[in-house]
C-alpha atoms as a PDB file:
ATOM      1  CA  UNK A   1      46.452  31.858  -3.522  1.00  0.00           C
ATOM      2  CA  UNK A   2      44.551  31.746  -0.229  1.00  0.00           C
ATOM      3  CA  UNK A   3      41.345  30.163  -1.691  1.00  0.00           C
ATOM      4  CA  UNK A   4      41.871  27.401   0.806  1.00  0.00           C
ATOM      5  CA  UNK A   5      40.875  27.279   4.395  1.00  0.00           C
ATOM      6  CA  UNK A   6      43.674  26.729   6.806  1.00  0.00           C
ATOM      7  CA  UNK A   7      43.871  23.614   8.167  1.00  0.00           C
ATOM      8  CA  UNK A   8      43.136  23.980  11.777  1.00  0.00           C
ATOM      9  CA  UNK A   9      43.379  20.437  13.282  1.00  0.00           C
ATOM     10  CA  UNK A  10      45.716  17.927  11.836  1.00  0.00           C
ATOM     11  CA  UNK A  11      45.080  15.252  14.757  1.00  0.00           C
ATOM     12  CA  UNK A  12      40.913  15.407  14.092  1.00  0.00           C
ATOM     13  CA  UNK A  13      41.730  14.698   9.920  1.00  0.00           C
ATOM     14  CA  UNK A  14      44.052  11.884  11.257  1.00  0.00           C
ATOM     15  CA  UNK A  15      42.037  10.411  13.804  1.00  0.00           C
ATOM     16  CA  UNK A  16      38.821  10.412  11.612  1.00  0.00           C
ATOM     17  CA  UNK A  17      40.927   8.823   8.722  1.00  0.00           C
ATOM     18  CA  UNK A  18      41.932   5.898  11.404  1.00  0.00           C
ATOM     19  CA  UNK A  19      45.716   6.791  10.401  1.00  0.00           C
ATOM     20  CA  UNK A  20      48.557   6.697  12.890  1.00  0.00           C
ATOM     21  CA  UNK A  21      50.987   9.503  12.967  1.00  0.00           C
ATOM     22  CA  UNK A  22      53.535   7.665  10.768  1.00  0.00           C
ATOM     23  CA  UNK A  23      50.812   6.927   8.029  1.00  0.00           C
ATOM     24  CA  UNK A  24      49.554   9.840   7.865  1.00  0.00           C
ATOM     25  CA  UNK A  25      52.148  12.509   7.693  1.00  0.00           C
ATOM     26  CA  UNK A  26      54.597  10.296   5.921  1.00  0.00           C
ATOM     27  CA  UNK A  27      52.074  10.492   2.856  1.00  0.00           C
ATOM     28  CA  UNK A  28      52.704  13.750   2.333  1.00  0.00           C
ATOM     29  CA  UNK A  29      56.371  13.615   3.083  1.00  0.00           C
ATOM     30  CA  UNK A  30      56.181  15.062   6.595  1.00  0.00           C
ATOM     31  CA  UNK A  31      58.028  12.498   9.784  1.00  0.00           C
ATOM     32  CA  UNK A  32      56.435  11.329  12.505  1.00  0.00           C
ATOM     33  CA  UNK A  33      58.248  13.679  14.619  1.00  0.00           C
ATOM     34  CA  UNK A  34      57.653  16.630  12.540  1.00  0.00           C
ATOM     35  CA  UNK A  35      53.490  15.810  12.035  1.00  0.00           C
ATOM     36  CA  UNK A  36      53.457  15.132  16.247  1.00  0.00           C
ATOM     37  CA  UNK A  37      54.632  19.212  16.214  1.00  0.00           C
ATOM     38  CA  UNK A  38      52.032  20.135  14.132  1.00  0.00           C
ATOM     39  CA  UNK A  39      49.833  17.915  15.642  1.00  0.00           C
ATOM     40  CA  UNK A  40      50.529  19.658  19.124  1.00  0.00           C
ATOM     41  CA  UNK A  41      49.813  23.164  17.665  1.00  0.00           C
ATOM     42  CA  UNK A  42      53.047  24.455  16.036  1.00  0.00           C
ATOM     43  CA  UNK A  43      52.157  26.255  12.827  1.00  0.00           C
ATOM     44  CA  UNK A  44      52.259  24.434   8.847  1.00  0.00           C
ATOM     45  CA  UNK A  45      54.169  26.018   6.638  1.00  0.00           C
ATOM     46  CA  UNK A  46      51.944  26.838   3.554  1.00  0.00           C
ATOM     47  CA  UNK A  47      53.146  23.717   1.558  1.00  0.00           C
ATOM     48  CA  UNK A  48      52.845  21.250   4.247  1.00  0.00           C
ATOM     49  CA  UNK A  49      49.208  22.286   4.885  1.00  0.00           C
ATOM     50  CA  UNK A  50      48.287  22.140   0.915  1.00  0.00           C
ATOM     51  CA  UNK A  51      49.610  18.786   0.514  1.00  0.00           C
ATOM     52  CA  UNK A  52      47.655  18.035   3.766  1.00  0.00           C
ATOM     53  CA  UNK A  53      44.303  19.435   2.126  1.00  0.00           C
ATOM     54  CA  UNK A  54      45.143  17.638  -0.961  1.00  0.00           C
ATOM     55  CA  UNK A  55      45.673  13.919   0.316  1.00  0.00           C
ATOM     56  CA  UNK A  56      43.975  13.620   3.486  1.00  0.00           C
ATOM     57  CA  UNK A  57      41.009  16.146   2.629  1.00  0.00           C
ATOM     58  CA  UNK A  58      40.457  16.234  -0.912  1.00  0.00           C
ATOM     59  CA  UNK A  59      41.639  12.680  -1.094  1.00  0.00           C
ATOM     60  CA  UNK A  60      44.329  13.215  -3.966  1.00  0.00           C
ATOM     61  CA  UNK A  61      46.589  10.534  -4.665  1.00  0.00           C
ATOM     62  CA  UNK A  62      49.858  12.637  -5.708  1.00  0.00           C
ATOM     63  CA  UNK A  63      51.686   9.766  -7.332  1.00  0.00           C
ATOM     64  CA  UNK A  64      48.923   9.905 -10.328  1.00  0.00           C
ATOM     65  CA  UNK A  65      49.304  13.457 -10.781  1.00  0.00           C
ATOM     66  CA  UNK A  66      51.209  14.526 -13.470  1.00  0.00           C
ATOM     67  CA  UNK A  67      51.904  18.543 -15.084  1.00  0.00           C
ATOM     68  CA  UNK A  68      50.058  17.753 -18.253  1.00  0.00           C
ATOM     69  CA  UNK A  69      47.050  16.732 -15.877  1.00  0.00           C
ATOM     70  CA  UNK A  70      47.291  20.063 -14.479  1.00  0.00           C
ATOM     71  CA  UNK A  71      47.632  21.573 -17.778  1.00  0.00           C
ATOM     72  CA  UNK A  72      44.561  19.941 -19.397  1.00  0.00           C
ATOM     73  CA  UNK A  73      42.877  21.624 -16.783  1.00  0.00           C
ATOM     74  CA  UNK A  74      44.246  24.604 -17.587  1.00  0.00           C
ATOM     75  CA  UNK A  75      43.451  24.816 -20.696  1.00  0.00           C
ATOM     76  CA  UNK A  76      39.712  23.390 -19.905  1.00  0.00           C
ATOM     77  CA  UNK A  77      38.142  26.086 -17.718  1.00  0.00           C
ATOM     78  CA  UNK A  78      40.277  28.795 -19.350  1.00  0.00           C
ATOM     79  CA  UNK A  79      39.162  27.775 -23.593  1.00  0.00           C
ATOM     80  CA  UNK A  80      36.165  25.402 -22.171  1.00  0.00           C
ATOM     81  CA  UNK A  81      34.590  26.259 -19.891  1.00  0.00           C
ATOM     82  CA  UNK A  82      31.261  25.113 -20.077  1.00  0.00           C
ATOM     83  CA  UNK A  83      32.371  21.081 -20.863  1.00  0.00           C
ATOM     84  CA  UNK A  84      34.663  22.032 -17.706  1.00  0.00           C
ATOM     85  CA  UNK A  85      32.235  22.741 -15.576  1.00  0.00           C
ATOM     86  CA  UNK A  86      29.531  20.115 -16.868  1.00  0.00           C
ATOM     87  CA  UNK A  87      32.314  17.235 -16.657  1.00  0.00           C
ATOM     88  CA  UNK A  88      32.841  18.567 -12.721  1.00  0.00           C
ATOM     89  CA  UNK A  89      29.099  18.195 -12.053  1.00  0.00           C
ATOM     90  CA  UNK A  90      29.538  14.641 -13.847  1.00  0.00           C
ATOM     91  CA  UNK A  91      32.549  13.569 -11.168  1.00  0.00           C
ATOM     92  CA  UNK A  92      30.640  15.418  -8.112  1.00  0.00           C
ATOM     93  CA  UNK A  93      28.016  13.482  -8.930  1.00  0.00           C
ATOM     94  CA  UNK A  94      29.594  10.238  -9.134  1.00  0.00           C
ATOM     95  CA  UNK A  95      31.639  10.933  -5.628  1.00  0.00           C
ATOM     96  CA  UNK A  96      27.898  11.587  -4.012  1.00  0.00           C
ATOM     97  CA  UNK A  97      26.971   8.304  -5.289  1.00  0.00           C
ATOM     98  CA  UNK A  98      29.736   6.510  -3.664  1.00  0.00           C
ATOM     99  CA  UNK A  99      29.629   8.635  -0.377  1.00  0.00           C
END
């Protein structure tokens, strides 16, 4: 894929999310131990640093995901694109409402 930046400082998402090491990585299924490696400059593995991006970036709450989710959107911007895009503005515009 590589549409995604890389993630270049775990501890700075962290620390500006006011998470400890244990809340943090454990959301995405990383230890303490293991986030404290990456934290100290030991390189992600792909998947790690996507589910990063996902929950502590994009703000994704994985448990609510589900394949036919990812499937409607799919099947949105691939058959629909133009109500894709205009319900995207709608929920970008929402988010900037709340930010």
């Amino acid at each position: 894929m590589g549409v995604f930046p890389k993630i270049a400082n775990p501890r700075e998402i962290r620390a500006k999310l006011g998470l400890n090491q244990e809340e943090f990585w454990t959301a995405i299924g990383v230890t303490q131990s293991g986030g404290s490696r990456y934290e100290a400059g030991r390189e992600m593995p792909k998947p790690v640093s996507e589910l990063l991006r996902l929950v502590h970036v994009e703000g994704v709450d994985l448990t609510s995901v589900k394949r036919e989710d990812i499937q409607i959107i799919e099947f949105l911007k691939k058959d629909h694109p133009q109500l894709y895009e205009k319900l995207r503005e709608t929920v970008q515009g929402r988010r900037s409402e709340i930010v």
